[in-house]
C-alpha atoms as a PDB file:
ATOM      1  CA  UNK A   1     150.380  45.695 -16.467  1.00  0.00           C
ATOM      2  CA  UNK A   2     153.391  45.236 -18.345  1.00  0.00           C
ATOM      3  CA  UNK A   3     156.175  47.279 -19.062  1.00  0.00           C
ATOM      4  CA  UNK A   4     157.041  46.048 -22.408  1.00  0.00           C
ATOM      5  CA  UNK A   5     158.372  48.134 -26.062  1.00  0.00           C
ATOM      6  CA  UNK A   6     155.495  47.645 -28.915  1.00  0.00           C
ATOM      7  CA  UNK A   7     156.193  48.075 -31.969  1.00  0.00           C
ATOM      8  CA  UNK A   8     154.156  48.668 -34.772  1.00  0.00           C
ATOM      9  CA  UNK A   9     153.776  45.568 -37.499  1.00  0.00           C
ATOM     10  CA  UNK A  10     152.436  47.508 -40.938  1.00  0.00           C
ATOM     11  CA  UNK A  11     150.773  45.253 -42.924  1.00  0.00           C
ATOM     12  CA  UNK A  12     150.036  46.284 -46.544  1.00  0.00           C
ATOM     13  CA  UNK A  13     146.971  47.187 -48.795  1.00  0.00           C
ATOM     14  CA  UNK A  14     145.906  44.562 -50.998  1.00  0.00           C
ATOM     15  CA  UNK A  15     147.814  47.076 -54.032  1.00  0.00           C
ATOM     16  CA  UNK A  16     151.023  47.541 -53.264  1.00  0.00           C
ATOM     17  CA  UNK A  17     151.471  49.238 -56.956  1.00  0.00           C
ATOM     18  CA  UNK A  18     151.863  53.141 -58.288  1.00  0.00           C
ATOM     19  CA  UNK A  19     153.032  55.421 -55.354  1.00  0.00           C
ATOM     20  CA  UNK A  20     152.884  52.801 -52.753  1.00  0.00           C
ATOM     21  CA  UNK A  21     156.701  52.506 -52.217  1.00  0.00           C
ATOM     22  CA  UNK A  22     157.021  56.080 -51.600  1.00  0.00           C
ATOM     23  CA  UNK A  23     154.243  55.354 -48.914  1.00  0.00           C
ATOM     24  CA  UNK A  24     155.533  53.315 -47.168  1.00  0.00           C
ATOM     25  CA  UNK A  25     159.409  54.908 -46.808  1.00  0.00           C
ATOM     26  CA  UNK A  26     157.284  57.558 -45.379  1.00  0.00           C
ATOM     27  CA  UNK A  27     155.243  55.678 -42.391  1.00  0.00           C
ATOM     28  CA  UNK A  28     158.919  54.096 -41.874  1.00  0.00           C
ATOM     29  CA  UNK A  29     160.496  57.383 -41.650  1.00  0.00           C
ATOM     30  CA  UNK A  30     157.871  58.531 -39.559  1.00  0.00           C
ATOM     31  CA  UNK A  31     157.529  56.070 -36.785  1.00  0.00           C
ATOM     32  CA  UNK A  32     162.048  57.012 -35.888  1.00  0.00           C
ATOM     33  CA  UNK A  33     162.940  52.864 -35.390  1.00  0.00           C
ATOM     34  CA  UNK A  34     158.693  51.978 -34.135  1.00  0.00           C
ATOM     35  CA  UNK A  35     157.960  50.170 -37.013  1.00  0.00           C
ATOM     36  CA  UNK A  36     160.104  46.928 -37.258  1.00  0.00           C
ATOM     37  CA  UNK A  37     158.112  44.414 -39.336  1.00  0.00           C
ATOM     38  CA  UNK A  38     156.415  44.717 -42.503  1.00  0.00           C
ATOM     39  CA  UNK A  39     153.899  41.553 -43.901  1.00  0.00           C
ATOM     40  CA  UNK A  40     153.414  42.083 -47.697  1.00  0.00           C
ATOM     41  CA  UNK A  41     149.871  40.862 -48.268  1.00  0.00           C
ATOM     42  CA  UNK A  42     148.930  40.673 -51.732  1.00  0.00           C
ATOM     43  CA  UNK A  43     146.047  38.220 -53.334  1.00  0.00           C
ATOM     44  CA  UNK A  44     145.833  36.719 -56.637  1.00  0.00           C
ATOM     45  CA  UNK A  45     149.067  37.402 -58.534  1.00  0.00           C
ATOM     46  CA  UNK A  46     151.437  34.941 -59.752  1.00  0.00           C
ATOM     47  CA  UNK A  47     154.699  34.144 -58.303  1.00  0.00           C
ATOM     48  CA  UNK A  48     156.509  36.489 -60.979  1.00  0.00           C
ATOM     49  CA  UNK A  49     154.713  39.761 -60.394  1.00  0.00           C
ATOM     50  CA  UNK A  50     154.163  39.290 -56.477  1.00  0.00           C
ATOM     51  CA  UNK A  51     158.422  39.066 -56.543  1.00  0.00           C
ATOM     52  CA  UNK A  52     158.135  42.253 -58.863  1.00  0.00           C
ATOM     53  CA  UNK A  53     156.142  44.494 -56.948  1.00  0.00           C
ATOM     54  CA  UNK A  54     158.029  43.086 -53.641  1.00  0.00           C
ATOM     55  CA  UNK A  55     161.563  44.170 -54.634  1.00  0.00           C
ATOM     56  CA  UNK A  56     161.011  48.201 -53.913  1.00  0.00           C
ATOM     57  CA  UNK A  57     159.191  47.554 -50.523  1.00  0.00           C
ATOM     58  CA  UNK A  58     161.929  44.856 -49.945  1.00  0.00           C
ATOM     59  CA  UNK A  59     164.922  46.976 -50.256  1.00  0.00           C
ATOM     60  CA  UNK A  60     162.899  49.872 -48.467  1.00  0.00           C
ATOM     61  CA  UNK A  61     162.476  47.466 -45.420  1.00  0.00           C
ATOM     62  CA  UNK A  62     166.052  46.403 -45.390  1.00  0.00           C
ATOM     63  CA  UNK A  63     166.984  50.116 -45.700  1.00  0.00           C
ATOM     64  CA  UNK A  64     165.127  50.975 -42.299  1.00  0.00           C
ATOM     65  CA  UNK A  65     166.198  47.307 -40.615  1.00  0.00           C
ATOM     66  CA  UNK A  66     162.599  46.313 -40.665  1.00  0.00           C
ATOM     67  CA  UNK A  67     161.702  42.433 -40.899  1.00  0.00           C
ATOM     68  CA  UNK A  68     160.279  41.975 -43.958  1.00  0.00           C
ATOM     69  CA  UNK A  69     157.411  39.036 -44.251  1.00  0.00           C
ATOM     70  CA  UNK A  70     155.559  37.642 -47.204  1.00  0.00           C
ATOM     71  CA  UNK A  71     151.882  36.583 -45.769  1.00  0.00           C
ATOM     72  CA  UNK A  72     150.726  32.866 -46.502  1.00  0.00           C
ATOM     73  CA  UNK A  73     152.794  31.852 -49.298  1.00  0.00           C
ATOM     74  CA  UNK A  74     156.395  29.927 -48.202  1.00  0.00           C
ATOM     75  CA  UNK A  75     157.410  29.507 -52.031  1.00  0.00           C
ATOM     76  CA  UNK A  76     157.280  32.949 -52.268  1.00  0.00           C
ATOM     77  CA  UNK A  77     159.222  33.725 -49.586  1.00  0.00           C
ATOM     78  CA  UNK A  78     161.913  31.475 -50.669  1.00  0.00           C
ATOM     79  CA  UNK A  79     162.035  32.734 -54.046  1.00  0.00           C
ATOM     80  CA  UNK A  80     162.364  36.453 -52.841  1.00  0.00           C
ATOM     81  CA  UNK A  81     164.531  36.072 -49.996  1.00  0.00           C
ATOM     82  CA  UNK A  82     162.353  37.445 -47.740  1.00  0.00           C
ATOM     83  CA  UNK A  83     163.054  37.729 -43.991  1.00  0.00           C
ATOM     84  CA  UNK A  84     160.283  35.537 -42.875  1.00  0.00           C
ATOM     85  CA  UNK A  85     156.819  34.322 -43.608  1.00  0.00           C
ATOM     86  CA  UNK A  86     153.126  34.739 -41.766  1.00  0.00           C
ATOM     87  CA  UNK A  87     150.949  31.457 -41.770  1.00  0.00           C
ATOM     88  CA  UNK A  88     147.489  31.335 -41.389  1.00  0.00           C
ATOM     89  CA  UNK A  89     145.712  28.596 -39.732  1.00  0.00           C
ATOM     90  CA  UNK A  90     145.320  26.883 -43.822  1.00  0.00           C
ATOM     91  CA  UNK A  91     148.805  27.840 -44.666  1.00  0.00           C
ATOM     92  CA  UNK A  92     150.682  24.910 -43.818  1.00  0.00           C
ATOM     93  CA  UNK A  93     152.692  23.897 -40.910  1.00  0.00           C
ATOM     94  CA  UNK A  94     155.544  26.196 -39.370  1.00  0.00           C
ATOM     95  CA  UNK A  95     157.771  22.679 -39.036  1.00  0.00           C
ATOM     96  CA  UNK A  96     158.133  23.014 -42.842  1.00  0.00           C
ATOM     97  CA  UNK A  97     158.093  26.252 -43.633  1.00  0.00           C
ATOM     98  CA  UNK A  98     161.362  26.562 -40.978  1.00  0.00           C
ATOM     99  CA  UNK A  99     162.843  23.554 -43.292  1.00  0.00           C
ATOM    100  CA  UNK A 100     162.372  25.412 -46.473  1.00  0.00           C
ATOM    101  CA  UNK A 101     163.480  28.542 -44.956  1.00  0.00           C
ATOM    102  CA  UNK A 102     166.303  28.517 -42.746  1.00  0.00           C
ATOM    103  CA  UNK A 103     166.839  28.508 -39.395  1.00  0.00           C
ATOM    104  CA  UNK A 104     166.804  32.422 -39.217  1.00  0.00           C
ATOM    105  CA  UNK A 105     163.596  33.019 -41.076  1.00  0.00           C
ATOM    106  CA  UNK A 106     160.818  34.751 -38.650  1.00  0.00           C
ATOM    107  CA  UNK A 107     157.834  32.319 -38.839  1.00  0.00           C
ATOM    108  CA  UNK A 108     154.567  33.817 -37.565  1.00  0.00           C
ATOM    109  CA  UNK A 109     151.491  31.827 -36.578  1.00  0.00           C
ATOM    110  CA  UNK A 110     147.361  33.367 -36.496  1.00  0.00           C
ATOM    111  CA  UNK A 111     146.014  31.819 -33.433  1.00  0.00           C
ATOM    112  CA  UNK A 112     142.219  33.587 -33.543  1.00  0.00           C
ATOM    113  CA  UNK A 113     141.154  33.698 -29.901  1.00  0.00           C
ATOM    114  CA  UNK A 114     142.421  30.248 -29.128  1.00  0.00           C
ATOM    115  CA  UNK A 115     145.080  30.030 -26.331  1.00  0.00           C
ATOM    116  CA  UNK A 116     145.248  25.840 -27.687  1.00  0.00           C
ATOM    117  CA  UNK A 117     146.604  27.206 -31.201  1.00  0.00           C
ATOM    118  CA  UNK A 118     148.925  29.395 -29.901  1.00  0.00           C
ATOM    119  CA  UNK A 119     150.298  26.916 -27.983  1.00  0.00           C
ATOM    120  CA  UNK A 120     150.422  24.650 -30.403  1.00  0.00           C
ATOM    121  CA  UNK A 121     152.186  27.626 -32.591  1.00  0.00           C
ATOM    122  CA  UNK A 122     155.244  27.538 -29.892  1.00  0.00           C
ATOM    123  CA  UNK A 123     155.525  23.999 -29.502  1.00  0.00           C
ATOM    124  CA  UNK A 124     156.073  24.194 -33.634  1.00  0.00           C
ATOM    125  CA  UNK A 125     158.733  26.805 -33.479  1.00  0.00           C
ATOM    126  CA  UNK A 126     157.122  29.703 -34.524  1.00  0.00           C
ATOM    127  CA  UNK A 127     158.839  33.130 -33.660  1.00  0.00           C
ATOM    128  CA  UNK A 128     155.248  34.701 -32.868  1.00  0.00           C
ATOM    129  CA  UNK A 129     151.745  34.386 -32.322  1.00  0.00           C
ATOM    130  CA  UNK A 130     149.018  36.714 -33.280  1.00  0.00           C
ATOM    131  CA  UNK A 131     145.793  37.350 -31.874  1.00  0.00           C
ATOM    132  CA  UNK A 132     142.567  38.781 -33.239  1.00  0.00           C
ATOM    133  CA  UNK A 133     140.574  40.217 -34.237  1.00  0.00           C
ATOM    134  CA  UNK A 134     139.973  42.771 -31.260  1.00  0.00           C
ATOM    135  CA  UNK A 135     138.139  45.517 -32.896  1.00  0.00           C
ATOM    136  CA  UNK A 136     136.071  45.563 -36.351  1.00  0.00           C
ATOM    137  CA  UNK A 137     138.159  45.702 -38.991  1.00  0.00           C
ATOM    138  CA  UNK A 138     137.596  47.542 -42.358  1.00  0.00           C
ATOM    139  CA  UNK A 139     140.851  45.523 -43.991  1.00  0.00           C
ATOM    140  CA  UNK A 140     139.660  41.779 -43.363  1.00  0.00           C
ATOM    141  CA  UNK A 141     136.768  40.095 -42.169  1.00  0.00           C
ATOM    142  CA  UNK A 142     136.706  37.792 -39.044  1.00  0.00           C
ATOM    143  CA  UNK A 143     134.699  35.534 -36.996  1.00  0.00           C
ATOM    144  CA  UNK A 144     136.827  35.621 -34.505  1.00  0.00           C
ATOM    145  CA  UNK A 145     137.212  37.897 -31.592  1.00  0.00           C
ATOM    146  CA  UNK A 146     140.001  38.447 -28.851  1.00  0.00           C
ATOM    147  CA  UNK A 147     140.058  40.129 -25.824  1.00  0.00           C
ATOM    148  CA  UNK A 148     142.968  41.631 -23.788  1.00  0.00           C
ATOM    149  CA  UNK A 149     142.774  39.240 -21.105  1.00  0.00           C
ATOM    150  CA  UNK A 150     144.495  36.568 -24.013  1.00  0.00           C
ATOM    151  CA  UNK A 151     147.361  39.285 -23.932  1.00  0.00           C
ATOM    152  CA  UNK A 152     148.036  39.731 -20.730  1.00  0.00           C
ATOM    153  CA  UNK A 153     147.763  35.641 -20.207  1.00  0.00           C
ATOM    154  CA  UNK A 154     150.298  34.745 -23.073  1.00  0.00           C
ATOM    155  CA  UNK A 155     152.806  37.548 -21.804  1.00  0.00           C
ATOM    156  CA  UNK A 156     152.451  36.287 -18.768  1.00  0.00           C
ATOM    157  CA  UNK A 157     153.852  33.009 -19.729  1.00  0.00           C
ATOM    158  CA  UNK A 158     155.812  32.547 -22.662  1.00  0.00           C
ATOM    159  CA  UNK A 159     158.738  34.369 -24.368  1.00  0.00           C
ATOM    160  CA  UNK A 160     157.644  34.359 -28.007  1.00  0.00           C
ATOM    161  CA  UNK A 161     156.279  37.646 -29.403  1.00  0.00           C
ATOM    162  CA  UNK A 162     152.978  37.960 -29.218  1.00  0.00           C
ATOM    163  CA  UNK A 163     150.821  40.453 -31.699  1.00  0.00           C
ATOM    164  CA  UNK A 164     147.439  42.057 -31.430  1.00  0.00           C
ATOM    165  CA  UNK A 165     145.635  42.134 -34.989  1.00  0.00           C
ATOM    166  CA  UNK A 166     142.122  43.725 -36.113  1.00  0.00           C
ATOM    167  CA  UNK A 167     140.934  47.099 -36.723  1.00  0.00           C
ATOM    168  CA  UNK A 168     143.566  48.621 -34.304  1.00  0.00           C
ATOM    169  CA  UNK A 169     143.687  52.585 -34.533  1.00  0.00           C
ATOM    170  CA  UNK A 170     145.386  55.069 -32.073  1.00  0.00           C
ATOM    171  CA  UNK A 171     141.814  55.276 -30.746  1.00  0.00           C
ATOM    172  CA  UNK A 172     141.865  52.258 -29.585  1.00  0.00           C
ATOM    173  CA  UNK A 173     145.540  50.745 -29.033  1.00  0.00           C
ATOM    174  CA  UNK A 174     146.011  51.955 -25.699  1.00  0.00           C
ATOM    175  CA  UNK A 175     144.827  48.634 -23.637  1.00  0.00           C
ATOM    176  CA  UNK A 176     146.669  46.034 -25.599  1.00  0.00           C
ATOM    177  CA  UNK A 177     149.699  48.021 -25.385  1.00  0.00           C
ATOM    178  CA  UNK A 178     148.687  48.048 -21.266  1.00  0.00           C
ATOM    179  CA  UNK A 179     147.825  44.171 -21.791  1.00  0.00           C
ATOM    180  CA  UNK A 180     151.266  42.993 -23.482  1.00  0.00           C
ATOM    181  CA  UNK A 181     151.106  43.264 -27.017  1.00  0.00           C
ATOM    182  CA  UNK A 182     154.803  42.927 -28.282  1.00  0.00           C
ATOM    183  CA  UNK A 183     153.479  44.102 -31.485  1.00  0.00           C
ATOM    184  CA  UNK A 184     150.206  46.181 -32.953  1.00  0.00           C
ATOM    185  CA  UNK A 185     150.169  44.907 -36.625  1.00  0.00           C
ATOM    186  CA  UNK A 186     147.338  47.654 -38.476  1.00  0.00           C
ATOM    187  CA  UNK A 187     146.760  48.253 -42.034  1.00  0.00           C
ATOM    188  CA  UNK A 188     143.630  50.167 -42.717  1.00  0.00           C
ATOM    189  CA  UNK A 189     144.831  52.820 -40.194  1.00  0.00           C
ATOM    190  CA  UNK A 190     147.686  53.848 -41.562  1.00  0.00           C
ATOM    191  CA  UNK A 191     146.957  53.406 -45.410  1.00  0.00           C
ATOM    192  CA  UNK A 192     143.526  54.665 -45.047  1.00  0.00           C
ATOM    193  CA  UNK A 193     144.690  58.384 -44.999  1.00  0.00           C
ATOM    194  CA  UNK A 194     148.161  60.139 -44.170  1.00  0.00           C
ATOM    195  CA  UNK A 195     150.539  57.382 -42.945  1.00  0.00           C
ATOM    196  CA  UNK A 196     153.070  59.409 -41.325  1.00  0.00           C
ATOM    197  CA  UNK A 197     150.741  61.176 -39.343  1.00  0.00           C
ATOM    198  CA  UNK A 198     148.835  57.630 -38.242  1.00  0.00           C
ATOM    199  CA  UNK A 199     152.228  56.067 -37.578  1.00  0.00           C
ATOM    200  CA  UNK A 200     153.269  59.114 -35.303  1.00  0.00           C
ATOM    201  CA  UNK A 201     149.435  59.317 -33.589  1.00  0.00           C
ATOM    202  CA  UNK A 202     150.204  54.744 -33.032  1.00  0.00           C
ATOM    203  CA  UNK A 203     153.563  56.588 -31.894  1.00  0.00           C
ATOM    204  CA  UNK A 204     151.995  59.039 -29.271  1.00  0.00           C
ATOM    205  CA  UNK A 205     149.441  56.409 -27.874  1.00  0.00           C
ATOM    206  CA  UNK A 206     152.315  53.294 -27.495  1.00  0.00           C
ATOM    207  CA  UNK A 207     154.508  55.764 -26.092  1.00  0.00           C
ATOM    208  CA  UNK A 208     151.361  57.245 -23.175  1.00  0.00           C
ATOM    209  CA  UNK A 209     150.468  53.872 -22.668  1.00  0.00           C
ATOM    210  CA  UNK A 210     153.989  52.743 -21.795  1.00  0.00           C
ATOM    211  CA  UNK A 211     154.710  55.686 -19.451  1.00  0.00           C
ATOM    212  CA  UNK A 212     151.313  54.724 -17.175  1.00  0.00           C
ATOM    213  CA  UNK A 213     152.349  51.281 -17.195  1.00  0.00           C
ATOM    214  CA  UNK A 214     155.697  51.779 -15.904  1.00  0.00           C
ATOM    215  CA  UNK A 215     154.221  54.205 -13.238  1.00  0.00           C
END
């Protein structure tokens, strides 16, 4: 076991619109410093209107000091500004996106279940490496499936971040906190229904599974 902070990675709904802002100022408020990364993850919209509907979640991030990353889309986080960018395994290669965005931009990889991609995702200079899914999700479908053991194996050995994605609740977060995870990034849990209380319950569970760890 490993006696590690986790930190809570809140991904968002596919509509980030309406009251959504006000939603999220209140899971950051809630979680007192746990949440420190936030992936915008919006489908389908041109460049113009993703940038619009990112500027209130973008100044609410930098308000709390939480890492704010666009999800696939490297022109977009150039044109914004944003603090980093999250590639998928079709999203282009983390040796370019670092040229078009700056030495200090946070580059995250998706690695599946495959210790060879995350690998492959350090050796390319990303700043983490996420695994999943481990649970069912309700947010996005995949064919993949992880298992703690790949936690506890890449914690074990490397110093990049590493983050657990895929249906996690405060059900369930307990063992990859136990197993390593730097990071728990969830969506459906916390947007789903009250996100201050889901972000204190991720806060409770993080925080149990930390003190038995340490014991």
């Amino acid at each position: 076991m490993t006696d590690i902070g986790c930190q809570l990675y809140l991904i968002s709904p596919l509509d980030v619109g309406g009251d959504f802002p006000q939603r999220l100022e209140r899971a950051l408020e809630a979680g007192g410093g746990l949440v420190t990364a936030f992936q915008l993850r919006i489908k389908d919209l041109d460049q113009h209107e993703a940038a619009r509907l990112a500027q209130p979640l973008q100044a609410l991030c930098a308000a709390h000091d939480v890492a704010f990353i666009v999800n696939d889309s490297v022109p977009l986080a150039k044109r914004i500004g944003a603090d980093g960018v999250h590639l998928g395994q079709g999203d282009g290669d983390p040796r370019e996106a670092r040229e078009e965005l700056g030495l200090e931009a946070q580059i995250g990889v998706t690695c599946h279940a495959s210790r060879h991609l995350a690998m492959e995702a350090g050796d390319a200079g990303a700043d983490y490496v996420a695994f999943g899914a481990f649970f069912d999700s309700t947010t996005k479908s995949s064919d993949h499936r992880a298992d703690t053991e790949m936690l506890v194996w890449w914690s074990g050995l490397f110093e990049i971040p590493c983050v657990a994605i895929g249906g996690i609740t405060p059900g369930n977060c307990r063992p990859l906190v136990e197993a390593g995870a730097d990071f728990l990034a969830v969506s459906g849990a916390v947007w789903n229904g009250d996100e201050a209380a889901a972000v204190k319950a991720f806060a409770a569970q993080i925080e149990a599974a930390q003190t038995q760890s340490a014991q």
